[in-house]
PDB file of N, CA and C in Angstrom:
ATOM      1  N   UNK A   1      22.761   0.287 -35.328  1.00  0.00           N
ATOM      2  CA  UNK A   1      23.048   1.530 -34.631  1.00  0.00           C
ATOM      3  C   UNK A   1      24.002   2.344 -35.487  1.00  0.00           C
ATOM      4  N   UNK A   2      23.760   3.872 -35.649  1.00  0.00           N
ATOM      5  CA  UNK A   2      24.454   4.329 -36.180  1.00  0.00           C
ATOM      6  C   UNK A   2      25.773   4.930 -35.786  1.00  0.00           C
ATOM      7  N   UNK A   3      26.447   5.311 -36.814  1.00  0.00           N
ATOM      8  CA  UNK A   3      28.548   6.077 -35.901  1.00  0.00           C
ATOM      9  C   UNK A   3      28.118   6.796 -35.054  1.00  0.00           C
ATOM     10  N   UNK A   4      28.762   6.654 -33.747  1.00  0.00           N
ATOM     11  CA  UNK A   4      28.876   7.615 -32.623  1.00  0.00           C
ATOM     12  C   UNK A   4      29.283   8.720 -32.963  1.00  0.00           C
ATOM     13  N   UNK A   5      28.502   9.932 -32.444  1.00  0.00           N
ATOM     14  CA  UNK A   5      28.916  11.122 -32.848  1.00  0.00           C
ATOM     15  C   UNK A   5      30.343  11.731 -32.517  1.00  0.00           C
ATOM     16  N   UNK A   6      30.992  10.812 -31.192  1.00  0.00           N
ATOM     17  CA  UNK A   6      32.139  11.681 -30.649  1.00  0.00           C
ATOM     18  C   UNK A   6      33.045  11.157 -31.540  1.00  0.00           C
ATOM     19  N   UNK A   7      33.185   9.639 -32.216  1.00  0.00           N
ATOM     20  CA  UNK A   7      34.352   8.930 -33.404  1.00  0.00           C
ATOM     21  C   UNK A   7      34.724   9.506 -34.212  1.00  0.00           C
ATOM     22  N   UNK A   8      35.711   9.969 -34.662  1.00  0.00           N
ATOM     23  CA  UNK A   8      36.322  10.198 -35.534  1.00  0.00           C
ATOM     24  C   UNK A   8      35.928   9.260 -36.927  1.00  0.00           C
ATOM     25  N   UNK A   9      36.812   9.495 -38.283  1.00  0.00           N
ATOM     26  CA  UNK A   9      36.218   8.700 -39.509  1.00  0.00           C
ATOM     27  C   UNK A   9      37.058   7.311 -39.384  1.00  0.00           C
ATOM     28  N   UNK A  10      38.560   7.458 -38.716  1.00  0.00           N
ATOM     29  CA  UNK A  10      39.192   5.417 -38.416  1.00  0.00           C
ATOM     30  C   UNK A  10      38.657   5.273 -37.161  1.00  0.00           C
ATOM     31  N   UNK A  11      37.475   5.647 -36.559  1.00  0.00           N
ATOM     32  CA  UNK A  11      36.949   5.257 -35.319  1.00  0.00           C
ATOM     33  C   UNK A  11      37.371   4.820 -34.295  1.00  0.00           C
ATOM     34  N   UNK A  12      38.523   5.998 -34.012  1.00  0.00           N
ATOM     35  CA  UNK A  12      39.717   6.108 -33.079  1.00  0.00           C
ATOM     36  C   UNK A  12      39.128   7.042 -32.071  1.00  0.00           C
ATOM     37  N   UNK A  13      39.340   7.310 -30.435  1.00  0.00           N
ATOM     38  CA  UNK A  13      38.301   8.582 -30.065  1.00  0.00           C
ATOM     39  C   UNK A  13      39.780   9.559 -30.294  1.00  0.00           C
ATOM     40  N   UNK A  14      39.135  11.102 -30.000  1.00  0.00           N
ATOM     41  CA  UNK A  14      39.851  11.983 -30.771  1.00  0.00           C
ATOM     42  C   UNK A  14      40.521  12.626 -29.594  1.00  0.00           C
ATOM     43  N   UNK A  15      40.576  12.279 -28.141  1.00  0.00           N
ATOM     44  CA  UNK A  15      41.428  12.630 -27.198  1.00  0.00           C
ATOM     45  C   UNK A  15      41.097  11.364 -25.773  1.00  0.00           C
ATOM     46  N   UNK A  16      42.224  12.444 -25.038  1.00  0.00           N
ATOM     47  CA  UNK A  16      42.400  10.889 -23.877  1.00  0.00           C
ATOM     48  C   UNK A  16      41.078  11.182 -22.999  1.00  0.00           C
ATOM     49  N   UNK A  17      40.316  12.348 -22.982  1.00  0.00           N
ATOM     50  CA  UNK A  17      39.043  12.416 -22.540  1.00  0.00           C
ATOM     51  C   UNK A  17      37.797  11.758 -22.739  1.00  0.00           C
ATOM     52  N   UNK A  18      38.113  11.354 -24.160  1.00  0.00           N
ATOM     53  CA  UNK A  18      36.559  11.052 -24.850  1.00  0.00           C
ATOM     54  C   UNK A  18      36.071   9.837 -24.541  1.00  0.00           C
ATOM     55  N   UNK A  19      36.697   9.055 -23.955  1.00  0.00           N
ATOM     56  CA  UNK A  19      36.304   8.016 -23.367  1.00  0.00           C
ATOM     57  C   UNK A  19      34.959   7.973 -22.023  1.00  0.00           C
ATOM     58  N   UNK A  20      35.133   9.276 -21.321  1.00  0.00           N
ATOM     59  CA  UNK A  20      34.155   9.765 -20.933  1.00  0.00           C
ATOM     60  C   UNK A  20      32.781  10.198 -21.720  1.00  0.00           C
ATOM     61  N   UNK A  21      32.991  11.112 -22.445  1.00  0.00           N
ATOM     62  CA  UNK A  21      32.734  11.665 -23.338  1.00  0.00           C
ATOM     63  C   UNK A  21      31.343  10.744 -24.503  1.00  0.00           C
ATOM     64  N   UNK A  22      31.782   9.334 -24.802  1.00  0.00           N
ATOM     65  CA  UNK A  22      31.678   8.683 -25.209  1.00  0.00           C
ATOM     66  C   UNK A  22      30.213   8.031 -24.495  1.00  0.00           C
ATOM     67  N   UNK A  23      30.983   7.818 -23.165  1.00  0.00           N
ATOM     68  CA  UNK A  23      29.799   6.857 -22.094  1.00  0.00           C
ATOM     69  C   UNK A  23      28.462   7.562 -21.897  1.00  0.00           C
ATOM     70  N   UNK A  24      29.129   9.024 -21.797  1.00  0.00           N
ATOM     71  CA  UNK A  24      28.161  10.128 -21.413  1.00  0.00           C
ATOM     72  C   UNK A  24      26.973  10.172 -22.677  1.00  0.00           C
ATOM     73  N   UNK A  25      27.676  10.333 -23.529  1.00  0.00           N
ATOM     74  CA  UNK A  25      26.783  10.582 -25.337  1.00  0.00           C
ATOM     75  C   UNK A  25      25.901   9.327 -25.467  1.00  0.00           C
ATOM     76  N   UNK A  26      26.565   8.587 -24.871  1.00  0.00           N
ATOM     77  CA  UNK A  26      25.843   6.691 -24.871  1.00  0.00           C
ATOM     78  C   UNK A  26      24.807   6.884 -24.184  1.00  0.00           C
ATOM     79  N   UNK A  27      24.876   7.123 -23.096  1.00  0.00           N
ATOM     80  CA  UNK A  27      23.986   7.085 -21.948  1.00  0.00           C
ATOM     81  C   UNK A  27      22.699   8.338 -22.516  1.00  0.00           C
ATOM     82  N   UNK A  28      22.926   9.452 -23.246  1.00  0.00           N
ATOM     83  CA  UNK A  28      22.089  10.724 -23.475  1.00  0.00           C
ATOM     84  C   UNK A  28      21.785  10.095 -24.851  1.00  0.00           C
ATOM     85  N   UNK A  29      21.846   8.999 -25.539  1.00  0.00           N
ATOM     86  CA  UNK A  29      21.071   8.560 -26.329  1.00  0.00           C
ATOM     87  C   UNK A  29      19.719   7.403 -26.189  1.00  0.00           C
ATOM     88  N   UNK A  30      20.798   6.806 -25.060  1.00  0.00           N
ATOM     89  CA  UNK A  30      19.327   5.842 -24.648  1.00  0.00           C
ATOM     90  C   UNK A  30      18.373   6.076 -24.112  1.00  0.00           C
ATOM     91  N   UNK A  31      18.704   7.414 -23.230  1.00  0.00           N
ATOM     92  CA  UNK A  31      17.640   8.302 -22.534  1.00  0.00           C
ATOM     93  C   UNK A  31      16.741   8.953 -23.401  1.00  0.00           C
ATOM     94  N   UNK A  32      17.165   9.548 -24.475  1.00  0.00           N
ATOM     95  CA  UNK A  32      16.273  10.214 -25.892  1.00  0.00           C
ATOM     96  C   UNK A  32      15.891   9.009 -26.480  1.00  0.00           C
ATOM     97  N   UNK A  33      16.444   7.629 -26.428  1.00  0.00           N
ATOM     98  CA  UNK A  33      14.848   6.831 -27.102  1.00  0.00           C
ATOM     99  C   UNK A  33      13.879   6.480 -26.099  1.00  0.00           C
ATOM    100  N   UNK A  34      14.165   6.495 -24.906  1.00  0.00           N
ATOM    101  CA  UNK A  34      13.481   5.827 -23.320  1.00  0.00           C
ATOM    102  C   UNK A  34      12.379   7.379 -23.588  1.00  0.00           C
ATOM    103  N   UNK A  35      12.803   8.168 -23.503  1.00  0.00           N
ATOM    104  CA  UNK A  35      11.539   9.591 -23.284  1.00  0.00           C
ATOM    105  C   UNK A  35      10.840   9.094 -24.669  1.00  0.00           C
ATOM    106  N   UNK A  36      11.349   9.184 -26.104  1.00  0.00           N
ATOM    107  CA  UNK A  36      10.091   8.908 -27.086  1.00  0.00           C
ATOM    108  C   UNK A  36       9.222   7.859 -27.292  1.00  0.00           C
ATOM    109  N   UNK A  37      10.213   6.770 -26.855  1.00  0.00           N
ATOM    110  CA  UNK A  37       9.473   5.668 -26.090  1.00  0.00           C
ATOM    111  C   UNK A  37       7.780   5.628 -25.455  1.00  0.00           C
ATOM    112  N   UNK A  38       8.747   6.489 -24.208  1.00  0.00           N
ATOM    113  CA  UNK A  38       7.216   6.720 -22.848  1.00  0.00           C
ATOM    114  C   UNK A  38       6.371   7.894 -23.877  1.00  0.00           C
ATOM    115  N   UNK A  39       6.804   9.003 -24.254  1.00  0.00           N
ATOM    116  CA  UNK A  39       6.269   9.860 -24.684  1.00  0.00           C
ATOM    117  C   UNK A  39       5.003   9.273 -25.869  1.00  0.00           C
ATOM    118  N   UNK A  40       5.145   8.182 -26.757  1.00  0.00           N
ATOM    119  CA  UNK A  40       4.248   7.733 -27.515  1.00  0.00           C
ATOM    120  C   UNK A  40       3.602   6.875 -26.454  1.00  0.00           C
ATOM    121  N   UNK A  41       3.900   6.312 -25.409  1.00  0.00           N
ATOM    122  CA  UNK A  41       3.173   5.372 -24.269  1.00  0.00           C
ATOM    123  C   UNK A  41       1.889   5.941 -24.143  1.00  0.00           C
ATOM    124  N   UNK A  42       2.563   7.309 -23.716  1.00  0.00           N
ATOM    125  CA  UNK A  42       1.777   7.965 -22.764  1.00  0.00           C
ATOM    126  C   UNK A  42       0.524   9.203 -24.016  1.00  0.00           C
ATOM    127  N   UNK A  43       0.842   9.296 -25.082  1.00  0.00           N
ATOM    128  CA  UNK A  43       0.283  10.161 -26.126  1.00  0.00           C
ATOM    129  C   UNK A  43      -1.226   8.486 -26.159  1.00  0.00           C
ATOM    130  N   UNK A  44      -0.909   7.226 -26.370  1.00  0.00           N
ATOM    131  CA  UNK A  44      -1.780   6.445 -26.706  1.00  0.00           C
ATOM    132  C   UNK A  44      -2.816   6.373 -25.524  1.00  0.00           C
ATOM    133  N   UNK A  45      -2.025   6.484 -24.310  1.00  0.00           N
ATOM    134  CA  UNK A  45      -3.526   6.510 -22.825  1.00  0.00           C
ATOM    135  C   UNK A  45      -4.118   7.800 -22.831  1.00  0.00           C
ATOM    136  N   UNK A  46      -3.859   8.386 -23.335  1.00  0.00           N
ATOM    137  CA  UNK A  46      -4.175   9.722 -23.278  1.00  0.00           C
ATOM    138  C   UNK A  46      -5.394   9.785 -24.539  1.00  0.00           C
ATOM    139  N   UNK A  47      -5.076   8.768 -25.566  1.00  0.00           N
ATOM    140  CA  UNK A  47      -6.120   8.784 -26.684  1.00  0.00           C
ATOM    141  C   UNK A  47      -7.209   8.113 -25.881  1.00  0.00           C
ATOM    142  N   UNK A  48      -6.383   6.601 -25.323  1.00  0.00           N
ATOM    143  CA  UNK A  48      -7.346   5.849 -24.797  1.00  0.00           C
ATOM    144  C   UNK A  48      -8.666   6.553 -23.870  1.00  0.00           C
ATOM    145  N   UNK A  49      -8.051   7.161 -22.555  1.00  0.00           N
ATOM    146  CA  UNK A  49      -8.906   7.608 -21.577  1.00  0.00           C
ATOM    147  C   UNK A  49     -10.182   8.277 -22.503  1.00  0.00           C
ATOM    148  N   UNK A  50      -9.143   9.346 -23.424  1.00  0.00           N
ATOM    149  CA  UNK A  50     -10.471   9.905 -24.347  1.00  0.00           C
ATOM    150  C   UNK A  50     -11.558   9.437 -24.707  1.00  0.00           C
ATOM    151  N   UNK A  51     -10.964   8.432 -25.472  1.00  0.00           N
ATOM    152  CA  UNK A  51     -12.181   7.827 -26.009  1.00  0.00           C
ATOM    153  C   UNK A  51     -13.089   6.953 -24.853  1.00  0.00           C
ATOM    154  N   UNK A  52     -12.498   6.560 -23.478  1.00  0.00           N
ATOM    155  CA  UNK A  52     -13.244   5.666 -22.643  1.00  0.00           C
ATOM    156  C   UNK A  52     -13.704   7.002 -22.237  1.00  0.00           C
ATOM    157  N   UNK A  53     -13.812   8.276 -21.935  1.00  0.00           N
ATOM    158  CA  UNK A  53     -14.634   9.260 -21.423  1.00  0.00           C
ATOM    159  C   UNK A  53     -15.889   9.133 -22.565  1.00  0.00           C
ATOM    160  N   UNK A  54     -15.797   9.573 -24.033  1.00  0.00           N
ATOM    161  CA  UNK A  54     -16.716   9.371 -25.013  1.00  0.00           C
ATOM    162  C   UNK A  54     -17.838   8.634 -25.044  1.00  0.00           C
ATOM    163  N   UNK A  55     -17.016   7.000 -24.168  1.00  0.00           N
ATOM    164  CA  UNK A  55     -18.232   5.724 -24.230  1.00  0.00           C
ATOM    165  C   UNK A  55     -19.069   6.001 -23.315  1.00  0.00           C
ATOM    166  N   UNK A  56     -18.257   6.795 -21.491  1.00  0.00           N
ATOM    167  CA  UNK A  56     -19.164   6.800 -21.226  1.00  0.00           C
ATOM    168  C   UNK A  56     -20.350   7.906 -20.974  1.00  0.00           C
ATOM    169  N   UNK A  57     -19.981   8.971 -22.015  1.00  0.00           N
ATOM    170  CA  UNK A  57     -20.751   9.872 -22.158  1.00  0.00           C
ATOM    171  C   UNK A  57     -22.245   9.396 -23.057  1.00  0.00           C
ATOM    172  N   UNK A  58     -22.013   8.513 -23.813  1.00  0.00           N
ATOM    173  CA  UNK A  58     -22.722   7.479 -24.756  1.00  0.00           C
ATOM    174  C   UNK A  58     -23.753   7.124 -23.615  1.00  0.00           C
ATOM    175  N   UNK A  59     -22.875   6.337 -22.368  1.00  0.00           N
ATOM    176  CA  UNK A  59     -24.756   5.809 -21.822  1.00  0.00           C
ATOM    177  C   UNK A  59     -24.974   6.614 -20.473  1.00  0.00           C
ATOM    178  N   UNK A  60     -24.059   7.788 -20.634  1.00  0.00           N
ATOM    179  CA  UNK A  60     -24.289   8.395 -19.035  1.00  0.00           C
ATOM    180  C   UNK A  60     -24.689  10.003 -19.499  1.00  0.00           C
ATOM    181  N   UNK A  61     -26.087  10.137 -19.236  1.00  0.00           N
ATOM    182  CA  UNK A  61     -26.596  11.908 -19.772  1.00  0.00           C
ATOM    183  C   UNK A  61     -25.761  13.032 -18.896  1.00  0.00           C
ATOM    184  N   UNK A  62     -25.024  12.203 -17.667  1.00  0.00           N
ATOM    185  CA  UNK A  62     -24.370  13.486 -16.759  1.00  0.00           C
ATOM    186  C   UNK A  62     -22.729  12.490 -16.966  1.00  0.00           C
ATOM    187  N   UNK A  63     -22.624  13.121 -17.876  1.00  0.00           N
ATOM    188  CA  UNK A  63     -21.041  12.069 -17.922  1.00  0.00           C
ATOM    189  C   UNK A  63     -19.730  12.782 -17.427  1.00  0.00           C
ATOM    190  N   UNK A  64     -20.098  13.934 -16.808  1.00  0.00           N
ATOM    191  CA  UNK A  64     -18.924  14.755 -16.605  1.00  0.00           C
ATOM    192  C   UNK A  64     -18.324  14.129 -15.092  1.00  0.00           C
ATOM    193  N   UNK A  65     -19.950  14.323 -14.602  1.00  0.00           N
ATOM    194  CA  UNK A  65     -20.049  13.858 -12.942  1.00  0.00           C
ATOM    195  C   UNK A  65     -19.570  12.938 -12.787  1.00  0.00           C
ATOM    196  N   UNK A  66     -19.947  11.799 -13.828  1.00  0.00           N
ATOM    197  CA  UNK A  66     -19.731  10.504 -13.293  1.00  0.00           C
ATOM    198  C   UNK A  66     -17.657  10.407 -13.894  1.00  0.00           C
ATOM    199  N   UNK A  67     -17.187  10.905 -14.364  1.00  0.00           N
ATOM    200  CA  UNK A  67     -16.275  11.099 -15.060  1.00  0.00           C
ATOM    201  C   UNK A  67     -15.244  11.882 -14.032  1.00  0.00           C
ATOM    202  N   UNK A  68     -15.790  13.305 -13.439  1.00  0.00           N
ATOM    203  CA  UNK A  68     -15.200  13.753 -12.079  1.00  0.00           C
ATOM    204  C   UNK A  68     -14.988  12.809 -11.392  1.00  0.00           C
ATOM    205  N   UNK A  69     -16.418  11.907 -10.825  1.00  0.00           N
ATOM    206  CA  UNK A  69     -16.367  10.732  -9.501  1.00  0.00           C
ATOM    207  C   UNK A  69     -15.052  10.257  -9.483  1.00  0.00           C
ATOM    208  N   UNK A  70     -14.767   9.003 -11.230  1.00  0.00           N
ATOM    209  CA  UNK A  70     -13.943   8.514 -11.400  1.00  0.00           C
ATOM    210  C   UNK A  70     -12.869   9.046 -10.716  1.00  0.00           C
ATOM    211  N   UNK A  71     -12.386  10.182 -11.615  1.00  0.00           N
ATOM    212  CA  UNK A  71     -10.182  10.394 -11.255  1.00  0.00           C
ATOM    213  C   UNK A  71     -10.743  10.663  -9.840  1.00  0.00           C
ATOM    214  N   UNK A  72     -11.637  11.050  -9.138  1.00  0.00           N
ATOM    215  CA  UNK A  72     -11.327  11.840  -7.751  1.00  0.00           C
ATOM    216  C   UNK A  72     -11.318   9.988  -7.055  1.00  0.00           C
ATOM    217  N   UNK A  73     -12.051   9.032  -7.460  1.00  0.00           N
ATOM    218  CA  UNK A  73     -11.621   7.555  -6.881  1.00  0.00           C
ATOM    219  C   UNK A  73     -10.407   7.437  -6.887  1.00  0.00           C
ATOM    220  N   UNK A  74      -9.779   6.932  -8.432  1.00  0.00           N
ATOM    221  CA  UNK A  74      -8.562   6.834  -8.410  1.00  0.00           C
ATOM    222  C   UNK A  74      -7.558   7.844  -8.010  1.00  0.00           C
ATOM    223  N   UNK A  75      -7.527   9.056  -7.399  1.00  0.00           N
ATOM    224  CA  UNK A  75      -6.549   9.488  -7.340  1.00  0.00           C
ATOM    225  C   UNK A  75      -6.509   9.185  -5.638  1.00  0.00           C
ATOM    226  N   UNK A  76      -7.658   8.645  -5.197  1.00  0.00           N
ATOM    227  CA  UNK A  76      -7.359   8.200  -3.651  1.00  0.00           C
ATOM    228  C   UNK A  76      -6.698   7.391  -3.108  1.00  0.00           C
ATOM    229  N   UNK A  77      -6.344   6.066  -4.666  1.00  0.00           N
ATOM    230  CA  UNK A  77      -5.856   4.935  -4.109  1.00  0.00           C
ATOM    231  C   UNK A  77      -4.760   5.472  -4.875  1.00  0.00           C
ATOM    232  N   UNK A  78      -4.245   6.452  -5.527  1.00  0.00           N
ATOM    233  CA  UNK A  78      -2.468   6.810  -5.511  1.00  0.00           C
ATOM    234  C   UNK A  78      -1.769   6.309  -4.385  1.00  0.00           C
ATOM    235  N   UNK A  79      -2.190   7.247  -3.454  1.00  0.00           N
ATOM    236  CA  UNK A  79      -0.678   7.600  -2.301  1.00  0.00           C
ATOM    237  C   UNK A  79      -0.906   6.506  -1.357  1.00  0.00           C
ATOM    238  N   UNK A  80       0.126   5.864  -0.955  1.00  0.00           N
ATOM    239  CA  UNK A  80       0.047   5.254   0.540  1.00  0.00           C
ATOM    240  C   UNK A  80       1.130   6.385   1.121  1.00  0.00           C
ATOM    241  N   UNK A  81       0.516   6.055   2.390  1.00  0.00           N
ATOM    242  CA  UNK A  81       1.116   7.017   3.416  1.00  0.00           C
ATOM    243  C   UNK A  81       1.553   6.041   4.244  1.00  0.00           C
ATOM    244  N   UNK A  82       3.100   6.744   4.435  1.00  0.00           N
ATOM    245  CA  UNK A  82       3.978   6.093   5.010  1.00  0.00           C
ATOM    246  C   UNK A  82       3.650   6.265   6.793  1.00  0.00           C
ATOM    247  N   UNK A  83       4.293   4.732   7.384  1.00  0.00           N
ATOM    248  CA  UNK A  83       4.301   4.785   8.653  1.00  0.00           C
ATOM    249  C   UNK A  83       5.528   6.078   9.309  1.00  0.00           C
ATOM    250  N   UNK A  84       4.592   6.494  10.161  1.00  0.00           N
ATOM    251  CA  UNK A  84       5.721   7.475  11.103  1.00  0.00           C
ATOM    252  C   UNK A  84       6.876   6.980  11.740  1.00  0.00           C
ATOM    253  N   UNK A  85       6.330   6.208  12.012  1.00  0.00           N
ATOM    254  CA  UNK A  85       6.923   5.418  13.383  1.00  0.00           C
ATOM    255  C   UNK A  85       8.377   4.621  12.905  1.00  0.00           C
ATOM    256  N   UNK A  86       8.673   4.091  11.719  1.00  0.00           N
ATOM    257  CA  UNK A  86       9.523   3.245  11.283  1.00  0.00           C
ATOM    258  C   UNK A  86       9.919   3.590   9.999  1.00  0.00           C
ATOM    259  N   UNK A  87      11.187   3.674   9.719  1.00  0.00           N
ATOM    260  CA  UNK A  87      11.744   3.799   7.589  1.00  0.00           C
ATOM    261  C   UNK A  87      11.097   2.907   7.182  1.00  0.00           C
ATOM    262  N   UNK A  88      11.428   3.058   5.655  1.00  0.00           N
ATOM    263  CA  UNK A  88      10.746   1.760   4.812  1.00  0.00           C
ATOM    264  C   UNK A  88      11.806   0.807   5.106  1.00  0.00           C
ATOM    265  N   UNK A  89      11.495  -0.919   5.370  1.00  0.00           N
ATOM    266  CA  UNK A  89      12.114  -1.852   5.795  1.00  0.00           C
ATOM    267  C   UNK A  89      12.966  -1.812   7.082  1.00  0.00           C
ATOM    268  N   UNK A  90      12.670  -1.156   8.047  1.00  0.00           N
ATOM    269  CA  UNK A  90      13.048  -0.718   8.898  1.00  0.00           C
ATOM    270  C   UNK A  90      12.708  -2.229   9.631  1.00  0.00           C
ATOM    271  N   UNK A  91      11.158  -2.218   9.797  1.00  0.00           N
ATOM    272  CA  UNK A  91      10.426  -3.220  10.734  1.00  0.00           C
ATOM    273  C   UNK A  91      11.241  -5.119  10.745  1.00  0.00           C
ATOM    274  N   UNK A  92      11.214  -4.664   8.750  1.00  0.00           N
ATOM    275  CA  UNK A  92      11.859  -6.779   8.679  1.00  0.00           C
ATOM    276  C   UNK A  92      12.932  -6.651   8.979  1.00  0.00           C
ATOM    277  N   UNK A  93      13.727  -5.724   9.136  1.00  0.00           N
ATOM    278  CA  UNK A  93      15.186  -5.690   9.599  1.00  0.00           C
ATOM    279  C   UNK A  93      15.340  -6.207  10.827  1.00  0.00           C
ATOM    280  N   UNK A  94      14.531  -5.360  11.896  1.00  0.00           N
ATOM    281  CA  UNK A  94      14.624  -6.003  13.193  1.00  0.00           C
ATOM    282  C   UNK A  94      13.969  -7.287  13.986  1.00  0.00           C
ATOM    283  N   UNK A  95      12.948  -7.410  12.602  1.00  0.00           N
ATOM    284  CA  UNK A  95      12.580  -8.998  13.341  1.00  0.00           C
ATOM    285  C   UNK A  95      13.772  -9.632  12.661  1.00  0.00           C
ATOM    286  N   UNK A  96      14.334  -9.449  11.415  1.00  0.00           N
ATOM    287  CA  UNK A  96      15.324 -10.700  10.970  1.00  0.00           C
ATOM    288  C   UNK A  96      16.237 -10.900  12.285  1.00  0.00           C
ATOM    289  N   UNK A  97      16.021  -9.554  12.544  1.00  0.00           N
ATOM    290  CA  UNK A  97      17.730  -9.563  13.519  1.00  0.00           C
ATOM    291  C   UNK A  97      17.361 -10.192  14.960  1.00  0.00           C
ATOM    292  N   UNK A  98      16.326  -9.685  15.119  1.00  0.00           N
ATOM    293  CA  UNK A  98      15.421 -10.903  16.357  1.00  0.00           C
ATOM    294  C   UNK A  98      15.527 -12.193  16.014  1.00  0.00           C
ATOM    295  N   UNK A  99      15.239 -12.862  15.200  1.00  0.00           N
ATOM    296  CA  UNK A  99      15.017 -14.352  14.932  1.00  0.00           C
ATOM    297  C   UNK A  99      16.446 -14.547  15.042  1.00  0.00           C
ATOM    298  N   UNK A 100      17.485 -14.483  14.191  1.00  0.00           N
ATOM    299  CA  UNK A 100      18.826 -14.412  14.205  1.00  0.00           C
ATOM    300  C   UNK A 100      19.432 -14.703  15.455  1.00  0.00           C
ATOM    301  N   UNK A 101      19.292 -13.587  16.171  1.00  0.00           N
ATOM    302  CA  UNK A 101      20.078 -13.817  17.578  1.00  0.00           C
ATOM    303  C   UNK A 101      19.460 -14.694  18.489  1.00  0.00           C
ATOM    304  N   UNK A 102      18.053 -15.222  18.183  1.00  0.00           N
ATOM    305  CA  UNK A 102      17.287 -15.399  19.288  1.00  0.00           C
ATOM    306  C   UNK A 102      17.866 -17.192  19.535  1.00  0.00           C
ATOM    307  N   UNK A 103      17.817 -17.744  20.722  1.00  0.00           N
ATOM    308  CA  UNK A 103      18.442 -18.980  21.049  1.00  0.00           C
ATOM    309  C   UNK A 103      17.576 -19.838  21.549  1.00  0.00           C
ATOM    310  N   UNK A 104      15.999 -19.915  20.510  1.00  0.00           N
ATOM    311  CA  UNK A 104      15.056 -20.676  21.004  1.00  0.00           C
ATOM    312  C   UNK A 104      13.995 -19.756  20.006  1.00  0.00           C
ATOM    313  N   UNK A 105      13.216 -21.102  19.345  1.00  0.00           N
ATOM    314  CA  UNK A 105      12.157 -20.549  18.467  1.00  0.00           C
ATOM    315  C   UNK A 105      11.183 -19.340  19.248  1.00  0.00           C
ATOM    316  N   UNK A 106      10.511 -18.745  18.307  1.00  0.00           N
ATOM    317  CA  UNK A 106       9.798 -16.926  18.658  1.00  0.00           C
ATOM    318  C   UNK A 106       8.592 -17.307  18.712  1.00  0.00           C
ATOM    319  N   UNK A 107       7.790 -16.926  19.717  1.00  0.00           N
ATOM    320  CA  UNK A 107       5.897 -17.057  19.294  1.00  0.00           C
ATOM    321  C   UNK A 107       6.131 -15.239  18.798  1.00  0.00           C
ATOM    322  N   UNK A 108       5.230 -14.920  17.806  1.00  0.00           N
ATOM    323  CA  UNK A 108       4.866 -13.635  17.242  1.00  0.00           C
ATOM    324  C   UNK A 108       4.883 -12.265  18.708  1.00  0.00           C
ATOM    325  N   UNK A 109       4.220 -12.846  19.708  1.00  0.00           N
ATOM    326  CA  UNK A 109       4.106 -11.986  20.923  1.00  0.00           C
ATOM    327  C   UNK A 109       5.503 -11.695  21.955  1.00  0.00           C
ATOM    328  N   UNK A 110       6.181 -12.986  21.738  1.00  0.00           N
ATOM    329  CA  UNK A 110       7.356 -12.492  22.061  1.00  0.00           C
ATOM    330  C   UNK A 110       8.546 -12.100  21.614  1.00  0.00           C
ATOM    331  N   UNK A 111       8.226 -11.627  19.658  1.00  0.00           N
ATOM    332  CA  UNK A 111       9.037 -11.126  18.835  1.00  0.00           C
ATOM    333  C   UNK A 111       8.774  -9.392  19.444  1.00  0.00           C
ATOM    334  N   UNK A 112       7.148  -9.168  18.972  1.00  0.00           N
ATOM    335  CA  UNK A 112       6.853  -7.564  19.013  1.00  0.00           C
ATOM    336  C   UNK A 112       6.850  -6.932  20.597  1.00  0.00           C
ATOM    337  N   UNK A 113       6.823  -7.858  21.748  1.00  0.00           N
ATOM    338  CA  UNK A 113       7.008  -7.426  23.073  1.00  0.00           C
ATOM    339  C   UNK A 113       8.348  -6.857  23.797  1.00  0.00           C
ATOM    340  N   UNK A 114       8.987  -8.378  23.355  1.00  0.00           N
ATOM    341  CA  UNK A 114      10.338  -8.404  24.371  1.00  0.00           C
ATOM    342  C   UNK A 114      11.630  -8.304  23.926  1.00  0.00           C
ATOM    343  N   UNK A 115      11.374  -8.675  22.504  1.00  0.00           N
ATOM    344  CA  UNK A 115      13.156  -8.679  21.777  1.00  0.00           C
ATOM    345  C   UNK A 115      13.884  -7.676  21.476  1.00  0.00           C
ATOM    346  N   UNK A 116      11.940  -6.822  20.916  1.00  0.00           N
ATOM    347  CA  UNK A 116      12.881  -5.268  19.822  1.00  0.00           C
ATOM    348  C   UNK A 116      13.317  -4.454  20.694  1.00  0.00           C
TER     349      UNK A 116
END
């Protein structure tokens, strides 16, 4: 790794601030290799998909269609949609807290009926 930019040349910091200063510059360097990082990640799927569109233009005469089909599949199984009804971990919270207090083993029907 090379001299920190905020060090001075006896690699002393150069006020009673820079100690901040320092963490901050630390932290905004690992972030600039983490983005060129993803950024070449993401430049190689981007070759990839290409060329997997190419192959299957190779054995498909309507390859656009079948190529549309695709992302419009996958972009269905993106999102889950969250329950209304409850936060995320909302639900194991209150059975933990059911089982917990409870002063005699739970059948499932009388966790979701009578406890919550």
């Amino acid at each position: 790794m090379s001299k920190h930019p905020l060090y001075n040349t006896t690699g002393l910091q150069k006020n009673n601030k820079s100690h901040v200063l320092y963490a901050l510059a630390n932290k905004q360097m690992e972030l600039q290799e983490l983005q060129e990082e993803y950024s070449k990640k993401i430049s190689k799927v981007q070759s990839d998909l290409s060329a997997l569109e190419a192959t299957i233009c190779l054995f498909n005469g309507d390859c656009n269609k079948t190529i549309t089909k695709i992302s419009q599949k996958s972009a269905k199984k993106r999102g889950l949609k969250r329950n209304s009804y409850f936060e995320r971990g909302e639900v194991r919270k209150l059975i933990l807290r059911t089982l917990r207090t409870a002063h005699k083993p739970l059948k499932t029907s009388d966790i979701t009926l009578g406890h919550l």
